[in-house]
N, C-alpha and C. Protein backbone atom coordinates (compact mmCIF):
# COMPACT_ATOMS: atom_id res chain seq x y z
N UNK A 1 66.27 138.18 116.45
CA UNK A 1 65.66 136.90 116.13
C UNK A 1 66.12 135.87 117.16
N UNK A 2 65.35 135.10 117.59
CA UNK A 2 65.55 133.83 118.86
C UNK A 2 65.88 132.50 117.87
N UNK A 3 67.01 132.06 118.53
CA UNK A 3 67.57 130.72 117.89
C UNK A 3 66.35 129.91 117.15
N UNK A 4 64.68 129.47 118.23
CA UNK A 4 64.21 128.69 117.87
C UNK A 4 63.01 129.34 116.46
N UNK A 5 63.52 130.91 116.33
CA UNK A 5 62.36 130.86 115.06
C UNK A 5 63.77 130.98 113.86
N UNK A 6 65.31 130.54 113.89
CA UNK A 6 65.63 130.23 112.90
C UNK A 6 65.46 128.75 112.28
N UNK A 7 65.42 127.82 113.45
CA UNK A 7 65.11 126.28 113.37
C UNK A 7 63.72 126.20 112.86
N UNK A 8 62.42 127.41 113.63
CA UNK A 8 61.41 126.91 112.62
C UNK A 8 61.19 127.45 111.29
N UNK A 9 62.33 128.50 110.62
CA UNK A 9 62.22 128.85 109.52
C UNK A 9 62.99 127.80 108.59
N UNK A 10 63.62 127.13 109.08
CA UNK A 10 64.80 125.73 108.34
C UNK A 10 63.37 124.99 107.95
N UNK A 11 62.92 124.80 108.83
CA UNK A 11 61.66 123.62 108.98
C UNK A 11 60.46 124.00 108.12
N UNK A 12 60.50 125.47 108.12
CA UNK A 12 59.17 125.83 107.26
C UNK A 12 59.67 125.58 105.71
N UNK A 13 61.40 126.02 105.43
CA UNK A 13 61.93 125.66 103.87
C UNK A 13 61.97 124.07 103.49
N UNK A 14 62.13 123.25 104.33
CA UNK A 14 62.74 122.15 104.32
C UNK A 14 60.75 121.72 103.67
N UNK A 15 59.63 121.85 103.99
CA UNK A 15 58.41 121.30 103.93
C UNK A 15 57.71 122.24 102.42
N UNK A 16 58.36 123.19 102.26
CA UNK A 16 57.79 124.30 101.31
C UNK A 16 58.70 123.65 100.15
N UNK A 17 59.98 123.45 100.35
CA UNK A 17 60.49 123.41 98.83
C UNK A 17 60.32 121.57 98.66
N UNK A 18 60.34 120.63 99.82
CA UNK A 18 59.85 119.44 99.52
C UNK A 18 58.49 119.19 99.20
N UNK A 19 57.77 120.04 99.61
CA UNK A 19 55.70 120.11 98.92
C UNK A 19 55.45 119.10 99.84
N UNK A 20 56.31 118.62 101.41
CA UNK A 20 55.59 116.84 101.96
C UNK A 20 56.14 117.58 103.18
N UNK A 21 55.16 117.10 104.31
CA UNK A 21 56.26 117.08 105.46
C UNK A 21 56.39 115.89 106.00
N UNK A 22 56.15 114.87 105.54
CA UNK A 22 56.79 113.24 105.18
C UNK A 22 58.38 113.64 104.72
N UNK A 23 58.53 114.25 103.61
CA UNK A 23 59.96 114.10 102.71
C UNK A 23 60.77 115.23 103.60
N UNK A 24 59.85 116.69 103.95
CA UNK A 24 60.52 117.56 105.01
C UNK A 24 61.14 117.02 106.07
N UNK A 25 60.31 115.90 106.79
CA UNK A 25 60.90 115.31 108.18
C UNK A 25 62.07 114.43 108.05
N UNK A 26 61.89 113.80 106.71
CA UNK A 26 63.16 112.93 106.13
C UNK A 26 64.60 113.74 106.32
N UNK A 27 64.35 115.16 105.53
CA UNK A 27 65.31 115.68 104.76
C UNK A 27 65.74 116.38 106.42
N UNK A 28 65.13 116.45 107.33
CA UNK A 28 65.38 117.35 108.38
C UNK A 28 65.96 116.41 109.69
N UNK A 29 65.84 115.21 109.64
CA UNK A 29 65.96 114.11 110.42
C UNK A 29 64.96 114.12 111.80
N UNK A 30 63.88 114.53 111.38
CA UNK A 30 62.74 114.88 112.27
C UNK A 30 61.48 114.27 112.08
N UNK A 31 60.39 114.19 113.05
CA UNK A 31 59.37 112.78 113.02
C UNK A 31 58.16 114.35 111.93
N UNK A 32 57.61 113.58 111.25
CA UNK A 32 56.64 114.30 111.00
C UNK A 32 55.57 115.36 111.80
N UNK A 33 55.28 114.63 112.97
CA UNK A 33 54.57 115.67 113.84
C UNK A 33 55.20 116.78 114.43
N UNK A 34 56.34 116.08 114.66
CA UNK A 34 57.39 117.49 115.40
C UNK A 34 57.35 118.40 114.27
N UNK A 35 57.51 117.84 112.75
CA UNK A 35 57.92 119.18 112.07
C UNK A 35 56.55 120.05 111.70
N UNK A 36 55.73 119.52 111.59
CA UNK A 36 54.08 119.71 111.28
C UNK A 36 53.72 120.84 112.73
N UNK A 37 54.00 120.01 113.86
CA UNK A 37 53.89 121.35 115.30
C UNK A 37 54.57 122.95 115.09
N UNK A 38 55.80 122.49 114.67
CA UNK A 38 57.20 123.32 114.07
C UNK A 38 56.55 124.63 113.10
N UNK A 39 55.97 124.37 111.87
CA UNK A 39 55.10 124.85 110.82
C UNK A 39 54.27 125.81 111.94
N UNK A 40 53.57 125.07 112.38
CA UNK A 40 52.88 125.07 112.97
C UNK A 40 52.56 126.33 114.06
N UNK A 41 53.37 126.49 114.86
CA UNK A 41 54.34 127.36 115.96
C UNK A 41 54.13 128.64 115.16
N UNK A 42 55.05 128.21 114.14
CA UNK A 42 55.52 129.69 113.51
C UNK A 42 54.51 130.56 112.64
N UNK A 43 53.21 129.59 112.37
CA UNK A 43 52.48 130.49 111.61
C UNK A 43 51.86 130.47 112.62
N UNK A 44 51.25 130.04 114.27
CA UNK A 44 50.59 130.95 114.97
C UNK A 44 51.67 132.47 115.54
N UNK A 45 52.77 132.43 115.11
CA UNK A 45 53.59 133.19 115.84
C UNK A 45 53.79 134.55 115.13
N UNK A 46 54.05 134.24 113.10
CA UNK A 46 53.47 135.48 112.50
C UNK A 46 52.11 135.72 112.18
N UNK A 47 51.17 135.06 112.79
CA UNK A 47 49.77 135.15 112.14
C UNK A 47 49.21 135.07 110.89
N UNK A 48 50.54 134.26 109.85
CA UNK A 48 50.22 134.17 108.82
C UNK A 48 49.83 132.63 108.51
N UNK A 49 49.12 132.36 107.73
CA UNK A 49 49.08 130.79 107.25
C UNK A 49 49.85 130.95 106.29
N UNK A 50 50.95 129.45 106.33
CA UNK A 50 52.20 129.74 105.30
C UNK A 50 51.66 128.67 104.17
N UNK A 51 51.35 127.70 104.93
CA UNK A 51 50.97 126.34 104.15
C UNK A 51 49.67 126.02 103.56
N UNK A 52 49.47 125.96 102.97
CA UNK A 52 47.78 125.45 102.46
C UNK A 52 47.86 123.77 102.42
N UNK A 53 47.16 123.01 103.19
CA UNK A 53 47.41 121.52 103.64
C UNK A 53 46.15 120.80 103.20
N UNK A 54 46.25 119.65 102.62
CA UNK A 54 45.77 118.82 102.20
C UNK A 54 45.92 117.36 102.77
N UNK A 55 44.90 116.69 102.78
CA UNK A 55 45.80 115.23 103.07
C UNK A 55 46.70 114.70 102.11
N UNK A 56 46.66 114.91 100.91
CA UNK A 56 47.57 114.34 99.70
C UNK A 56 48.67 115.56 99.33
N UNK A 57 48.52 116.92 100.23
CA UNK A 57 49.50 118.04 99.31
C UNK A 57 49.92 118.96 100.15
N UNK A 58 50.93 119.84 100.13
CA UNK A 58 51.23 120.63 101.08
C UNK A 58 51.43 121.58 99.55
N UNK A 59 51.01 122.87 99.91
CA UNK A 59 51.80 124.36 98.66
C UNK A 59 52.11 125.23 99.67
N UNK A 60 52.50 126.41 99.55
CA UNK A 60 52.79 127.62 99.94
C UNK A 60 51.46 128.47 99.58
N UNK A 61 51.08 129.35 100.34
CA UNK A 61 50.35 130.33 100.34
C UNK A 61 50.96 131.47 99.60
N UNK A 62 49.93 132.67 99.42
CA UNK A 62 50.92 133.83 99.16
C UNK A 62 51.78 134.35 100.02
N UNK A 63 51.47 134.55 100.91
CA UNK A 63 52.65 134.80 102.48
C UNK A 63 53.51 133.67 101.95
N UNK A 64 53.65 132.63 102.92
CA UNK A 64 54.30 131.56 102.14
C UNK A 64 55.62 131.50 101.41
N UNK A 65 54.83 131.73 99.98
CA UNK A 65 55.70 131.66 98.87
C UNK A 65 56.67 132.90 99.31
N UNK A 66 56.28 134.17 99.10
CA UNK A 66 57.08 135.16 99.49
C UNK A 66 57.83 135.17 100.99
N UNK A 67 57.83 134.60 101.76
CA UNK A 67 58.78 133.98 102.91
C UNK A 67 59.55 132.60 102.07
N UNK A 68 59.43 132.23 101.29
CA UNK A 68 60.25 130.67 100.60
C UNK A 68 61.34 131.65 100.42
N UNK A 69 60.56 132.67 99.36
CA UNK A 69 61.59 132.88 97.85
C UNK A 69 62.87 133.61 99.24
N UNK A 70 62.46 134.73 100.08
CA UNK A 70 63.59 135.01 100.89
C UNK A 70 64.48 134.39 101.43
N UNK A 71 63.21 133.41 101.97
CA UNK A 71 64.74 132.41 102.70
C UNK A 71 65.86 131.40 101.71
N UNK A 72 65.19 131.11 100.93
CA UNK A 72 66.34 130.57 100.16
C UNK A 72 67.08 130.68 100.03
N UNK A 73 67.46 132.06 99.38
CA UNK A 73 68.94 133.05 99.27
C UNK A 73 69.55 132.89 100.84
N UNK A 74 69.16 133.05 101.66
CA UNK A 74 69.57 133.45 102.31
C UNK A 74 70.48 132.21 102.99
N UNK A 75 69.06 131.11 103.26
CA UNK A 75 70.06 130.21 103.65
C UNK A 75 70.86 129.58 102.90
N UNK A 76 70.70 129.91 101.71
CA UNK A 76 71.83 129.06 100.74
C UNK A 76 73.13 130.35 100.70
N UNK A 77 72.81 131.25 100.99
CA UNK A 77 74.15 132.18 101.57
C UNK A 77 75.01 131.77 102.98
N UNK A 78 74.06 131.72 103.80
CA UNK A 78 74.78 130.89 104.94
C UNK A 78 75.23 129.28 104.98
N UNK A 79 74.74 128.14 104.00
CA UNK A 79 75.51 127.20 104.12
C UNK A 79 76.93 127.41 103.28
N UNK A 80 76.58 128.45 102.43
CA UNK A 80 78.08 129.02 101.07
C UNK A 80 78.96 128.98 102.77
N UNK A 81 78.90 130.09 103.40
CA UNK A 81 79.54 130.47 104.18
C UNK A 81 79.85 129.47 105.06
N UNK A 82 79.11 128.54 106.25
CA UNK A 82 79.87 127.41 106.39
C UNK A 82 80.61 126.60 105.63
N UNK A 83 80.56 126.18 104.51
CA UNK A 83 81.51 125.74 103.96
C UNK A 83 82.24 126.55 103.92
N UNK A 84 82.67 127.14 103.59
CA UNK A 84 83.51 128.38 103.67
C UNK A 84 84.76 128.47 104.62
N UNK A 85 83.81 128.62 105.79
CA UNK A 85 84.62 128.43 107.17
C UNK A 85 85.13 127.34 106.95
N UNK A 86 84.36 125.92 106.96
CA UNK A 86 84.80 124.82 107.09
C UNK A 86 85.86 124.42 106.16
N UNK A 87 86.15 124.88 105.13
CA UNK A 87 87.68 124.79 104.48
C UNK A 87 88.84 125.92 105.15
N UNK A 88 88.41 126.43 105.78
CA UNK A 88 89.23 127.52 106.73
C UNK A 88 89.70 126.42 107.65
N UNK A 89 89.23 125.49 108.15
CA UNK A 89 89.94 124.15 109.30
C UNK A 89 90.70 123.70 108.66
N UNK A 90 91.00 123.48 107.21
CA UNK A 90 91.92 122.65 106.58
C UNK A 90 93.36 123.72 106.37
N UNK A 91 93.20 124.83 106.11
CA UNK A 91 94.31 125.31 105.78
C UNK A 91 94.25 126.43 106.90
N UNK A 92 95.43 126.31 107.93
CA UNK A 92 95.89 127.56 108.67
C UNK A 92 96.15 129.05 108.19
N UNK A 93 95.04 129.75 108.71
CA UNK A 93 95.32 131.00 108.24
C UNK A 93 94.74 131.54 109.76
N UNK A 94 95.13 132.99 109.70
CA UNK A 94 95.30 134.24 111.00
C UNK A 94 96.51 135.09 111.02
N UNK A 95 95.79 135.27 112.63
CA UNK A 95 97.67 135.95 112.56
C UNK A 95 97.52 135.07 113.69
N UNK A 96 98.92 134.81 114.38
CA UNK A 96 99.40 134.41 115.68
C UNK A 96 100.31 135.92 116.32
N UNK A 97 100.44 136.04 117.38
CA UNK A 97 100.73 137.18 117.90
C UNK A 97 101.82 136.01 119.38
N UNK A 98 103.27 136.69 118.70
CA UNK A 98 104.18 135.84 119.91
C UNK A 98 104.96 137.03 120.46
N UNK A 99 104.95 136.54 122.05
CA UNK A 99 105.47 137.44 122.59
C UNK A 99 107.07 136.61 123.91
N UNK A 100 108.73 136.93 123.05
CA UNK A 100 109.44 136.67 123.46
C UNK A 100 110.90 137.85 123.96
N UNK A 101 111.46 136.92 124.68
CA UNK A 101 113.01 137.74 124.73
C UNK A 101 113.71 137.79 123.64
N UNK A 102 115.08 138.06 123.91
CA UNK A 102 115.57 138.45 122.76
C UNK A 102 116.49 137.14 122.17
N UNK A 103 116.81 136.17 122.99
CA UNK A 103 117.98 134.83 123.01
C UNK A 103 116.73 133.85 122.28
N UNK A 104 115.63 133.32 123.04
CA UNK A 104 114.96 132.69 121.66
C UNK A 104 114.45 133.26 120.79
N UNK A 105 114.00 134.31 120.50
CA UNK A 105 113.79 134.77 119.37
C UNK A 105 114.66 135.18 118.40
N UNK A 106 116.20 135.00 118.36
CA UNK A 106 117.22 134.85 117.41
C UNK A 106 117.60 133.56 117.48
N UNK A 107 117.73 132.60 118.72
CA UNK A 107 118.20 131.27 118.27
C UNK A 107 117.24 130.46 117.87
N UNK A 108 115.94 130.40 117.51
CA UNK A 108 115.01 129.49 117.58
C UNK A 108 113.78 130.27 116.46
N UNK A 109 113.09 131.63 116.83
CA UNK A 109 112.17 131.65 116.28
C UNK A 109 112.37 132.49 115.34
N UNK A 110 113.24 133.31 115.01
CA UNK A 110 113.28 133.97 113.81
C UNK A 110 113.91 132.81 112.63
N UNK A 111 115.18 132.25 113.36
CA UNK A 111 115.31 131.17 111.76
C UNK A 111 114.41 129.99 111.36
N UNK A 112 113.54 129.94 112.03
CA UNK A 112 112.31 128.68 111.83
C UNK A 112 110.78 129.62 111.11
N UNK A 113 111.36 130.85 110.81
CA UNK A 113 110.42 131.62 110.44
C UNK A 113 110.28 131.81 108.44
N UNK A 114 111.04 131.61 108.18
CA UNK A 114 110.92 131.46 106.59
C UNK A 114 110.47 130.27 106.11
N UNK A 115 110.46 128.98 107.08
CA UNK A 115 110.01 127.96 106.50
C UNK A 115 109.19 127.43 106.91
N UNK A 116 108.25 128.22 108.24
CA UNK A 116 106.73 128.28 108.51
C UNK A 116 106.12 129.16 107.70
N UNK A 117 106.42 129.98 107.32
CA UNK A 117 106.12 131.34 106.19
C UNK A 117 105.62 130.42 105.06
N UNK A 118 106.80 129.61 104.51
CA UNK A 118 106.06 129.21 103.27
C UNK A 118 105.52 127.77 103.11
N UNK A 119 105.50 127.02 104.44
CA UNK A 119 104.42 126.24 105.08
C UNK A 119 103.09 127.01 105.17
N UNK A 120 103.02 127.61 105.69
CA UNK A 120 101.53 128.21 106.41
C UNK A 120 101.52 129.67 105.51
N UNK A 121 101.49 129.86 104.34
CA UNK A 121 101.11 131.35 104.00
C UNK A 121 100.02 132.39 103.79
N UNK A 122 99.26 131.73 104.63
CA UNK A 122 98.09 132.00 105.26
C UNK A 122 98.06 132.81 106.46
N UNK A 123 98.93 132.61 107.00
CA UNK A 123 99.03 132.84 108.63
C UNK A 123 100.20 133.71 108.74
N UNK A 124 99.71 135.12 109.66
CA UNK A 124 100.61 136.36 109.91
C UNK A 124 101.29 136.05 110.78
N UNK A 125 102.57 136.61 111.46
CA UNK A 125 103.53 136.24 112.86
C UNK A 125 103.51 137.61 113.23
N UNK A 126 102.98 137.93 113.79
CA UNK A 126 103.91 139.05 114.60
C UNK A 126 104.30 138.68 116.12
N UNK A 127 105.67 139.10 116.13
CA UNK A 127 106.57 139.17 117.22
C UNK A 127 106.85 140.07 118.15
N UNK A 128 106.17 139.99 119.23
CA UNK A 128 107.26 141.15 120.23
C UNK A 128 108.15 140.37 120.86
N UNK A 129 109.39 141.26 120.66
CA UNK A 129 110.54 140.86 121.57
C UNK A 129 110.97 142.20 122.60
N UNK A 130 110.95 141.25 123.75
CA UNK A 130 111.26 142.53 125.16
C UNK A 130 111.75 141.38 126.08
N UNK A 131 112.75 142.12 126.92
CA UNK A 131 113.94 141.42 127.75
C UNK A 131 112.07 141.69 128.55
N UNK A 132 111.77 142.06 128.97
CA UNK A 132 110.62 142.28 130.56
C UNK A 132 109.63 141.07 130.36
N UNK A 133 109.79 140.54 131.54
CA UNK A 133 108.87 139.48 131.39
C UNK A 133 107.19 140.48 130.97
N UNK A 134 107.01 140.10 130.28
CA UNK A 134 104.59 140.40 129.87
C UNK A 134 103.78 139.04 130.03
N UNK A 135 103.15 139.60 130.56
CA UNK A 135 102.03 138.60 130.77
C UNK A 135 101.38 138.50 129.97
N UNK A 136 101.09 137.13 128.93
CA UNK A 136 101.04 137.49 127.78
C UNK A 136 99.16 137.42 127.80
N UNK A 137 98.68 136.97 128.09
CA UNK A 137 96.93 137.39 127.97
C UNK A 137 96.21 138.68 127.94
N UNK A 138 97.29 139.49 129.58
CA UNK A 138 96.56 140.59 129.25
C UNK A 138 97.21 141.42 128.12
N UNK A 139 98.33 141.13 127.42
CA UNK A 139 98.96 141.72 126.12
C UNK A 139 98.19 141.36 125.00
N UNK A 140 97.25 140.45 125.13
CA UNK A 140 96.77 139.77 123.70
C UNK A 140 97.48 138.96 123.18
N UNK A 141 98.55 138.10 123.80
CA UNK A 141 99.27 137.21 122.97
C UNK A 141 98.87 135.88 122.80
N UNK A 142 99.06 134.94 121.82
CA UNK A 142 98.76 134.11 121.73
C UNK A 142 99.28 132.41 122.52
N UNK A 143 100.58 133.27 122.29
CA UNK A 143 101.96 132.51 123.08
C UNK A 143 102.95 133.23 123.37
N UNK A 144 103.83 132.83 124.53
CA UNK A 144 104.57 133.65 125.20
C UNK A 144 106.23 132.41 124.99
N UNK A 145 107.16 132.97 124.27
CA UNK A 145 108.61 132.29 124.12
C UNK A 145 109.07 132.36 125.54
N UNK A 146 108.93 131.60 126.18
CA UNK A 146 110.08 131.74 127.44
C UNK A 146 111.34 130.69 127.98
N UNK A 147 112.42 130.67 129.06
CA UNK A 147 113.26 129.98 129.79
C UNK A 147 112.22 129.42 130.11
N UNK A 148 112.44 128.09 130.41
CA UNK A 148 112.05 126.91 131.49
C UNK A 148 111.03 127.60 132.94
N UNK A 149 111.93 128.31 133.72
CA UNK A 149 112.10 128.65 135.07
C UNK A 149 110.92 130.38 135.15
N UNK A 150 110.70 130.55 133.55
CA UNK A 150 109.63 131.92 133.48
C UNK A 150 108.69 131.57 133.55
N UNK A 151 107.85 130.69 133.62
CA UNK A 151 106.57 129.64 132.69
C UNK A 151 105.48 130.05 134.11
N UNK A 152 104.47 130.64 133.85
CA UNK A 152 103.32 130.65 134.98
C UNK A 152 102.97 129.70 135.18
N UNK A 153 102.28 129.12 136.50
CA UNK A 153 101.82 128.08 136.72
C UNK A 153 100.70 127.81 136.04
N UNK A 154 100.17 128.73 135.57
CA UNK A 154 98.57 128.16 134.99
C UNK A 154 98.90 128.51 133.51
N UNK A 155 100.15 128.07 132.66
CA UNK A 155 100.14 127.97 131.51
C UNK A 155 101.04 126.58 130.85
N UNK A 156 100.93 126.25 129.60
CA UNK A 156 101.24 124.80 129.64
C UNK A 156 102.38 125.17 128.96
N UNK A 157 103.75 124.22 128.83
CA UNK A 157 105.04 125.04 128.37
C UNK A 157 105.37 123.31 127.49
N UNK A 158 105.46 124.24 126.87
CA UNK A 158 106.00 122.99 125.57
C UNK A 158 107.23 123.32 124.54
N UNK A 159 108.75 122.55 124.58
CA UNK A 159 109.63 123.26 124.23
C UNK A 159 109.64 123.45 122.62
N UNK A 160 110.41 123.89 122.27
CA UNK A 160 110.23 124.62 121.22
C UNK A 160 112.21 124.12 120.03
N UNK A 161 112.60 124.14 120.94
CA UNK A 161 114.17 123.96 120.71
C UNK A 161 115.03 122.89 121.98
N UNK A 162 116.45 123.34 121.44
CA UNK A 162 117.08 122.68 122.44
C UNK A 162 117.19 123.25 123.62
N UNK A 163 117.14 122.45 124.40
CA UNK A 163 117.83 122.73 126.24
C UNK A 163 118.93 123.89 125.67
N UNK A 164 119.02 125.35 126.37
CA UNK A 164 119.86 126.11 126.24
C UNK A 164 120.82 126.15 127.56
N UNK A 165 122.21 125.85 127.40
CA UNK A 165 123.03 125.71 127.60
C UNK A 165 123.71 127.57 128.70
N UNK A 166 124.13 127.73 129.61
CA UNK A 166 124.35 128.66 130.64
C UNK A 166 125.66 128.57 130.87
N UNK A 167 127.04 129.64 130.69
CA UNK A 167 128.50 129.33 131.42
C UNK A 167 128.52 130.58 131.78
N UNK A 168 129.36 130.91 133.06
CA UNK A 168 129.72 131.78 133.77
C UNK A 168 131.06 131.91 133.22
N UNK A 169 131.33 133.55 132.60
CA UNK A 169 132.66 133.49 132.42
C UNK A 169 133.49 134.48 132.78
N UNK A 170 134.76 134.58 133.30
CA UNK A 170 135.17 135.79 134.27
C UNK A 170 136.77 135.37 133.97
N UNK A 171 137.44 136.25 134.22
CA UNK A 171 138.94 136.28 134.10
C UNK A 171 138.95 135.65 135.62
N UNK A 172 140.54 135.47 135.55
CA UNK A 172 141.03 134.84 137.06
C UNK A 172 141.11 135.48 137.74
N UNK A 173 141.09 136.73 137.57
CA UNK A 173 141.26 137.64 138.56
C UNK A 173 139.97 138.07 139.20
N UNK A 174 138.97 137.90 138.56
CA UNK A 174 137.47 138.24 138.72
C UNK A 174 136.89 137.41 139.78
N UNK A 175 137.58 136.20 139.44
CA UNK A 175 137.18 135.42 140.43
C UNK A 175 138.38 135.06 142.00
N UNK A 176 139.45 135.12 141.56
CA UNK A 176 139.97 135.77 143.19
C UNK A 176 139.09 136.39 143.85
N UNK A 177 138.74 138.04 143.44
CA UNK A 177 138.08 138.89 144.44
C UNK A 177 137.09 138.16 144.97
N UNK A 178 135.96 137.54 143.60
CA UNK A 178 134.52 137.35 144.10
C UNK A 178 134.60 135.68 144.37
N UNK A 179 133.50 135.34 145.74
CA UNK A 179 133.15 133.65 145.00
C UNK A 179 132.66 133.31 143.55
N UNK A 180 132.87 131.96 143.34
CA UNK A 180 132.51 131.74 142.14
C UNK A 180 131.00 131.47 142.23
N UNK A 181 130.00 132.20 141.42
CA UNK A 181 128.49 131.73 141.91
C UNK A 181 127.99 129.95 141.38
N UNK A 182 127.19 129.85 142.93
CA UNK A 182 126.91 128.37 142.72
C UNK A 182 125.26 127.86 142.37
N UNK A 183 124.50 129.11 141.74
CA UNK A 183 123.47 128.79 140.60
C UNK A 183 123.75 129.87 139.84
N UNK A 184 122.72 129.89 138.60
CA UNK A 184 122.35 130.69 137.66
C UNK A 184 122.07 132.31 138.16
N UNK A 185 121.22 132.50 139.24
CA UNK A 185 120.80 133.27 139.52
C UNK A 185 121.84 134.31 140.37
């Protein structure tokens, strides 16, 4: 089915169950002729006459009527269902799929996880945790936990916790032999 014979089947219910395509064009936010062309279109398109037209009356034909009574259900099944969806925007539900190491995902995202749980209990977590950096798109992830200094350039990094804190620690003797290192790396 092509987008524009679901718009002229809206248009053929909107004039069939109003009996006007005065009150159809109202109810449709459309000029009368457009919706009258609309009608129009679609019964040269099934070769049926849907409408029987009057200057004072619009009815349904037998074709018609039996194209009403279908579409009704139907589209009153699909606005059920947008609404539907559309209370799906109010309350978070899915899964999210995160993919981290092993240092934030014990300091940060596993204990912030029981009380998004029963915030959002709608919404699944699953976690991979792996020391190897993954690229998380072609993994399917949704978001990727990383250090500062891991972050791809073409992804947006927004922290999550505190600045984590780095000490080098070695006996004295460890450091006789070796220099002491002067970054992270």
């Amino acid at each position: 089915m092509k987008r524009e014979d679901l718009s002229d089947l809206a248009a053929f219910l909107a004039v069939a169950e109003e009996r006007s395509f005065t009150r159809g064009a109202i109810r449709l936010g459309l000029s009368q002729a457009t919706l009258s062309q609309t009608v129009s279109n679609l019964e040269r398109r099934t070769g049926l006459r849907l409408l029987a037209r009057t200057t004072r009356s619009v009815r349904t034909t037998e074709a018609g009527q039996r194209l009403l009574e279908t579409l009704r259900p139907a589209f009153a099944d699909i606005d059920g269902q947008l609404q539907a969806l559309t209370a799906l925007s109010d309350t978070p539900s899915g899964t999210i799929r995160l993919n981290t190491i092993r240092y934030p995902a014990r300091a940060t995202v596993l204990p912030a996880l029981s009380g998004f749980r029963r915030a959002y209990p709608g919404v699944k977590v699953e976690i991979s945790i792996e020391d190897a950096f993954t690229d998380i798109v072609a993994g399917g992830f949704d978001a990727g936990i990383r250090f500062g200094h891991q972050v791809e350039k073409d992804m947006i990094a927004v922290p999550i916790g505190p600045d984590a804190r780095a000490a080098v620690v070695a006996t004295p003797d460890y450091f006789e032999r070796y220099p002491k290192p002067e970054n992270p790396r």
